[in-house]
Each structure stands twice: as structure tokens, then as C-alpha cells.
C-alpha atoms as a PDB file:
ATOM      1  CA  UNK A   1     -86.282   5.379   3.233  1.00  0.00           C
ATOM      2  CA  UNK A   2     -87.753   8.551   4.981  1.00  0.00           C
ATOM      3  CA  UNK A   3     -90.850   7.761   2.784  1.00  0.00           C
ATOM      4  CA  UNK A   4     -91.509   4.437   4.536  1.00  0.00           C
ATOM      5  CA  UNK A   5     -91.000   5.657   8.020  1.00  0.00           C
ATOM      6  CA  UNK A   6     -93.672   8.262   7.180  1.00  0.00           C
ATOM      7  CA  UNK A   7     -96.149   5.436   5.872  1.00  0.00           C
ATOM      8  CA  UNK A   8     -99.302   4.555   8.257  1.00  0.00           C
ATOM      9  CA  UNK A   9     -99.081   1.358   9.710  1.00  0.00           C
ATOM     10  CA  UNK A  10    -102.436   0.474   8.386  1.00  0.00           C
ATOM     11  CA  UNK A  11    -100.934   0.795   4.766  1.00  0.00           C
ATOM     12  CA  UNK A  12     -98.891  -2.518   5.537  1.00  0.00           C
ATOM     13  CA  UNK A  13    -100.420  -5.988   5.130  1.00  0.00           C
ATOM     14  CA  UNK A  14    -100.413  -8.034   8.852  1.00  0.00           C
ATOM     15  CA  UNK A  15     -99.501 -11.186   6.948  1.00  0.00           C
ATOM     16  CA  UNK A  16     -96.528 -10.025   4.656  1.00  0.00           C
ATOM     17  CA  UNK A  17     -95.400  -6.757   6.479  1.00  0.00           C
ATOM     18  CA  UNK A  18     -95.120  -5.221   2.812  1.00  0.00           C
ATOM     19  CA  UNK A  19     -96.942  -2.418   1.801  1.00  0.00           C
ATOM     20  CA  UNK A  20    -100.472  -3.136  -0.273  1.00  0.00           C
ATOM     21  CA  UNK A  21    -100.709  -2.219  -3.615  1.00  0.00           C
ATOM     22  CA  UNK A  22    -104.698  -4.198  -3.494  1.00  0.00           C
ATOM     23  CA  UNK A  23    -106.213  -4.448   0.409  1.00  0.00           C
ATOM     24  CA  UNK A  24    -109.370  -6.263   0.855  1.00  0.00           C
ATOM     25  CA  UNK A  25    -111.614  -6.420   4.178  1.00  0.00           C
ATOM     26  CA  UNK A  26    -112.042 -10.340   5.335  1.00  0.00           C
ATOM     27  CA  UNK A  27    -115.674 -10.696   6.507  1.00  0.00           C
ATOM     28  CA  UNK A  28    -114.603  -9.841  10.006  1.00  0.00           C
ATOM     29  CA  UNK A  29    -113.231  -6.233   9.094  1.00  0.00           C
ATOM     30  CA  UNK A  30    -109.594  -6.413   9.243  1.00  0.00           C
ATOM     31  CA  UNK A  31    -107.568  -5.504   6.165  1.00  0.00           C
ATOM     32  CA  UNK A  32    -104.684  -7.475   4.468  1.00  0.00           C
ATOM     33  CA  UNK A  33    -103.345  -7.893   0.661  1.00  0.00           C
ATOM     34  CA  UNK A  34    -105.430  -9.919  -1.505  1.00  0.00           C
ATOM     35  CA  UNK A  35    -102.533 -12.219  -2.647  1.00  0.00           C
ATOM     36  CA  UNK A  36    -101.560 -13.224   0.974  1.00  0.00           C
ATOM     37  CA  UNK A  37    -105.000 -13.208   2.377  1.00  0.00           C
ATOM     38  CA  UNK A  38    -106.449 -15.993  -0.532  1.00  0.00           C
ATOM     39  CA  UNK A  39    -103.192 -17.804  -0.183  1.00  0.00           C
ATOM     40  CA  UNK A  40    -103.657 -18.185   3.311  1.00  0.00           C
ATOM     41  CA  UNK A  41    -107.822 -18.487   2.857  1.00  0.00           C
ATOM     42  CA  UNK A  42    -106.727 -21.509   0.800  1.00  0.00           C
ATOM     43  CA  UNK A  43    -105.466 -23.498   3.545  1.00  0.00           C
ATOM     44  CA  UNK A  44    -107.685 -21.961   6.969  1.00  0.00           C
ATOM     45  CA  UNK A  45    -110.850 -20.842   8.120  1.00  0.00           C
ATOM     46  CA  UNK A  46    -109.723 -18.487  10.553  1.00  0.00           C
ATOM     47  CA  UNK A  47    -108.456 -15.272  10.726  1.00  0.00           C
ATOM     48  CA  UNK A  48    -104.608 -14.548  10.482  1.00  0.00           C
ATOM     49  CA  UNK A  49    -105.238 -11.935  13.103  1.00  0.00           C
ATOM     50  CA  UNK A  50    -107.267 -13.191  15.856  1.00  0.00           C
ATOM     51  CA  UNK A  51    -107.330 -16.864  15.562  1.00  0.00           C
ATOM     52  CA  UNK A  52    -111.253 -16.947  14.740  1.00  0.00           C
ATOM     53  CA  UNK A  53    -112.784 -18.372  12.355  1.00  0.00           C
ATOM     54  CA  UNK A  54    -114.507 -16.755   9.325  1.00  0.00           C
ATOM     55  CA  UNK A  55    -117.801 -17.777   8.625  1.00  0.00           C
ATOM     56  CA  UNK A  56    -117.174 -16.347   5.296  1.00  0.00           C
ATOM     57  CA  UNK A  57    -114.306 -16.689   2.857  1.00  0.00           C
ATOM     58  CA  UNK A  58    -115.156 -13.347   0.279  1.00  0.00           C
ATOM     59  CA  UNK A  59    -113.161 -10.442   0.113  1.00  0.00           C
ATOM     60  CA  UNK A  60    -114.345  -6.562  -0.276  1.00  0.00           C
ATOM     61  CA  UNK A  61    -111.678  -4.103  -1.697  1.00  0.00           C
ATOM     62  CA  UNK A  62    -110.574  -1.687   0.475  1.00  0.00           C
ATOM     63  CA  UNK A  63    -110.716   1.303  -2.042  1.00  0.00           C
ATOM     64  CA  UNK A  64    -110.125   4.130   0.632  1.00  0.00           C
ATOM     65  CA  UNK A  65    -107.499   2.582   1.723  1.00  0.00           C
ATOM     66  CA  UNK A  66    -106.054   1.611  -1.727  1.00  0.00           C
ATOM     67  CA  UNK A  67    -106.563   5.706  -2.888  1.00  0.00           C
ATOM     68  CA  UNK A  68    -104.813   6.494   0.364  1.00  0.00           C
ATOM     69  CA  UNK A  69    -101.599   4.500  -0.056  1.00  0.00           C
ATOM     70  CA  UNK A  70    -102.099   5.551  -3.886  1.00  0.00           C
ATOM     71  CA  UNK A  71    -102.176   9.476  -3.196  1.00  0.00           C
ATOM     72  CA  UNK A  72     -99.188   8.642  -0.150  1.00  0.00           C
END
């Protein structure tokens, strides 16, 4: 348990709360977990964070933050 206290927040995907194991950038920069972010891309145009919508539906892996949480 001590390890997860010790975890950034940003290692943590917004929609699931669980930590990523494959975060992609949405086209407006923030971060989540490719498996909840198309799930939920399936269904809305907007972003899960800030309500607004995304002009663009294509996802960018996050590799720094993937080798990050990998080396943590």
C-alpha cells in the first residue's frame, strides 16, 4: 500500500481512478487510459474533464508518462 500513496497523481486515469498501464493524450492535452477514454469516445464528443467538446476523436500515447509509471 505505501507504494500507491507514493504514486503521482498524474499516473492515475481521471475516468477510472486506476493506475494506467497505456495513457494517451485526447486532442485537447489531458491524459487518461486508452480503454476508458475510447469507451467513453464511443458514446461523446466532449471531454470527460472539462465538458468541451473535441474536435478530434484520435489518441497520442503518452510514452513519458507510460516509462514513468513503468520505471515507478
Amino acid at each position: 500500500m505505501a507504494e500507491q500513496q507514493q504514486a503521482l497523481p498524474s499516473f492515475f486515469c481521471p475516468i477510472s481512478m486506476q493506475l494506467m498501464t497505456d495513457p494517451v493524450n485526447t486532442c485537447d492535452g489531458h491524459t487518461y487510459e486508452r480503454s476508458f477514454i475510447e469507451t467513453w469516445l464511443q458514446q461523446h464528443r466532449t471531454s470527460p474533464l472539462t465538458g468541451s467538446r473535441l474536435p478530434r476523436r484520435d489518441l497520442v500515447p503518452n510514452l513519458a508518462l507510460r516509462n514513468a509509471i513503468q520505471e515507478w
